[in-house]
C-alpha atoms as a PDB file:
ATOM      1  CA  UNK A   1       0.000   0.000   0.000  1.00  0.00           C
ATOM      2  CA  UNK A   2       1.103   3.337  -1.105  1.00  0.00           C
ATOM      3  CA  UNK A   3       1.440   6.035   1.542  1.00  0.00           C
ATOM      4  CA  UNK A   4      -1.451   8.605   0.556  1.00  0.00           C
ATOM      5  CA  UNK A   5      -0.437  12.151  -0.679  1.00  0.00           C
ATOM      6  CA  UNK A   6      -1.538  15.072   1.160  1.00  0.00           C
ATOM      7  CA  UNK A   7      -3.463  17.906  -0.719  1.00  0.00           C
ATOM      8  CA  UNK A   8      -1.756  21.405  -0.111  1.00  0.00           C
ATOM      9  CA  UNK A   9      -4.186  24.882  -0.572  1.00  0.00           C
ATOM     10  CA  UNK A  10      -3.035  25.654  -3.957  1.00  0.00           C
ATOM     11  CA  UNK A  11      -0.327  28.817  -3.786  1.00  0.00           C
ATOM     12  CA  UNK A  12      -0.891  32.099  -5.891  1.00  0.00           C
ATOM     13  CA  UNK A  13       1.303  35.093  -6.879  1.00  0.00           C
ATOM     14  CA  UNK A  14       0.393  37.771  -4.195  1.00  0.00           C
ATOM     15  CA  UNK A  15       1.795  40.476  -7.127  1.00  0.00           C
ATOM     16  CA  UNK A  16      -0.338  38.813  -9.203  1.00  0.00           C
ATOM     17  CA  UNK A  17      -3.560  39.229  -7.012  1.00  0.00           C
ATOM     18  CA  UNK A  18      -2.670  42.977  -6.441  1.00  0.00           C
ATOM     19  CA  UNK A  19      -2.168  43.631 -10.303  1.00  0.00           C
ATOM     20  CA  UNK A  20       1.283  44.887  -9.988  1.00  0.00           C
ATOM     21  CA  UNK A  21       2.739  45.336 -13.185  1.00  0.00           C
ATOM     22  CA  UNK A  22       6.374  46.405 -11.551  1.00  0.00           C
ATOM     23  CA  UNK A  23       7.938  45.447  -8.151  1.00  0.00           C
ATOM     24  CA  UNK A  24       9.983  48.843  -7.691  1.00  0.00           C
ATOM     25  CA  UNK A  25      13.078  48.546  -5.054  1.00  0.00           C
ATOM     26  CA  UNK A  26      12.120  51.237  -3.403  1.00  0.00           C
ATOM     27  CA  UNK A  27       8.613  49.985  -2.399  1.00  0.00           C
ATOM     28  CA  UNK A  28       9.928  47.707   0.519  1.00  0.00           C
ATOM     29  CA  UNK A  29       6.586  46.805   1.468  1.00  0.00           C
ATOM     30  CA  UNK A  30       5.590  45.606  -1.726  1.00  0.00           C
ATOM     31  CA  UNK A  31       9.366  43.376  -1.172  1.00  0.00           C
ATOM     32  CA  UNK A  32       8.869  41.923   1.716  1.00  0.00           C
ATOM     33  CA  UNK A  33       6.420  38.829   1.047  1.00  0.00           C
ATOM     34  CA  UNK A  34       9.285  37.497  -0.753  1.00  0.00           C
ATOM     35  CA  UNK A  35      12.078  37.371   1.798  1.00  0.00           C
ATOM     36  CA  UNK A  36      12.375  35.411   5.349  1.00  0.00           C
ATOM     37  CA  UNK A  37      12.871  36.738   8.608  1.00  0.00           C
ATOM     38  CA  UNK A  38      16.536  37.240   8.485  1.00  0.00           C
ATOM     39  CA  UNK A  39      16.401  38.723   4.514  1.00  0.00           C
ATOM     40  CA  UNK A  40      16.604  35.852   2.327  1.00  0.00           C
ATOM     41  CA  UNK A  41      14.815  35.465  -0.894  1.00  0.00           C
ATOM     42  CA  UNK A  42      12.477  33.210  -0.645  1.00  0.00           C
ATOM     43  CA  UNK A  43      12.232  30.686  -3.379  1.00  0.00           C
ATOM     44  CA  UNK A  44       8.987  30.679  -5.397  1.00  0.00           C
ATOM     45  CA  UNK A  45       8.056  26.968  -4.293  1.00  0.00           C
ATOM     46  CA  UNK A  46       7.276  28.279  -0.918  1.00  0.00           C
ATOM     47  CA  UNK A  47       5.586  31.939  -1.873  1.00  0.00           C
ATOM     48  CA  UNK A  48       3.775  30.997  -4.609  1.00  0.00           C
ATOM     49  CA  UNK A  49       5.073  33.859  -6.870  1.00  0.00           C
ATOM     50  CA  UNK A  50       5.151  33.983 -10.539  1.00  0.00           C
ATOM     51  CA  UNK A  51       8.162  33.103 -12.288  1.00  0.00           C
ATOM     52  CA  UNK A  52       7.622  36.534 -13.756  1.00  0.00           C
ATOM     53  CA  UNK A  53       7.547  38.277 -10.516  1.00  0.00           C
ATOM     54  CA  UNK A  54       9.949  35.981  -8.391  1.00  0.00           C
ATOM     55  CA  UNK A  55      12.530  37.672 -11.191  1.00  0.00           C
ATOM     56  CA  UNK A  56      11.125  40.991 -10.680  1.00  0.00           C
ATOM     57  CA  UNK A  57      11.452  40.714  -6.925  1.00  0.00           C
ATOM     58  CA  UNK A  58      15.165  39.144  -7.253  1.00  0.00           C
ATOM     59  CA  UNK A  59      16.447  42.290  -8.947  1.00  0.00           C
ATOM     60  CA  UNK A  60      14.444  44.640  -6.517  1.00  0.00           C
ATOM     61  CA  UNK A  61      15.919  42.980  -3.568  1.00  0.00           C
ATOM     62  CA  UNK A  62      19.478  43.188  -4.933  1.00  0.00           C
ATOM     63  CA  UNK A  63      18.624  46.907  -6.225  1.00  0.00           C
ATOM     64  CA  UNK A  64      17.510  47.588  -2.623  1.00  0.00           C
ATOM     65  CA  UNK A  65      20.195  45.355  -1.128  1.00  0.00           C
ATOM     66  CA  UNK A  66      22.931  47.732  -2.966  1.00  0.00           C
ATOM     67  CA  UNK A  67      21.215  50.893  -1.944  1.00  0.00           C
ATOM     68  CA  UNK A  68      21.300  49.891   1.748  1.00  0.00           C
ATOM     69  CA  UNK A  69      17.046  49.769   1.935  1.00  0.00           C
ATOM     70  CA  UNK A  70      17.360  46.345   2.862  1.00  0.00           C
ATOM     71  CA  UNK A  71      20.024  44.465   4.714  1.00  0.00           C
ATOM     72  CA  UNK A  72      22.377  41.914   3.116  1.00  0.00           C
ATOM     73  CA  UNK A  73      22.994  40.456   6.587  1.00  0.00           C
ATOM     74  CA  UNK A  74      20.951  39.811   9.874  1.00  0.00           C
ATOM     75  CA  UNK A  75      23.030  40.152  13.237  1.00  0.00           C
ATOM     76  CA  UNK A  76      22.093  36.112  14.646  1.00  0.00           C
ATOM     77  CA  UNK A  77      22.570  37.516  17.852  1.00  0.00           C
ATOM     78  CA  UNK A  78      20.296  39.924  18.021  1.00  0.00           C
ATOM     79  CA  UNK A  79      17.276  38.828  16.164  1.00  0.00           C
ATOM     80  CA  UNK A  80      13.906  40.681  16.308  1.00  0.00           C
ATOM     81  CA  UNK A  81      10.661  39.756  16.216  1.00  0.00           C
ATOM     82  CA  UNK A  82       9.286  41.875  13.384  1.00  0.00           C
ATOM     83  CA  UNK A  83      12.386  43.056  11.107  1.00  0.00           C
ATOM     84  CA  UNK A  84      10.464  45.057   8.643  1.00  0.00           C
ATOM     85  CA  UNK A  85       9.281  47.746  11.646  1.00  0.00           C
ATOM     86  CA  UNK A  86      12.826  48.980  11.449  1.00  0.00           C
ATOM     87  CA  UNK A  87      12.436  49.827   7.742  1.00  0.00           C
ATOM     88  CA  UNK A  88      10.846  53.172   6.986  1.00  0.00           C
END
């Protein structure tokens, strides 16, 4: 007998949803459904984005990443709660 499979809620793109046609980097609201607590892009198998946004929201991150909106690093030691309340 084969183990049975469970049945997931099927994901959807959030962007998608919200008819974004852009993911701007400075729009870190907009950013952070697609990365974890501690910053990391999170891969479209768990958010349920678009391959067409997931690649939007890579190169948003990384804009916003370079421009210091968005850490590239998250101090272990010192790990909060809510990280996005420290963005503006």
């Amino acid at each position: 007998m084969a183990p049975e499979r469970r049945k997931y809620a099927r994901k959807y793109c959030k962007y998608c949803e919200a008819k974004i046609e852009f993911i701007d980097y400075k729009d870190t609201k907009i950013l952070k459904h697609a990365l974890s607590e501690r910053y990391k892009i999170m891969p479209r198998r768990l958010t349920g984005t678009c391959k067409r946004h997931q690649e939007m929201a890579e190169l948003a991150i990384k804009r916003a990443r370079h421009t210091a909106l968005i850490p590239y690093v998250v101090d272990t030691r010192n790990v909060v709660a809510h990280p996005f309340d420290q963005l503006q």
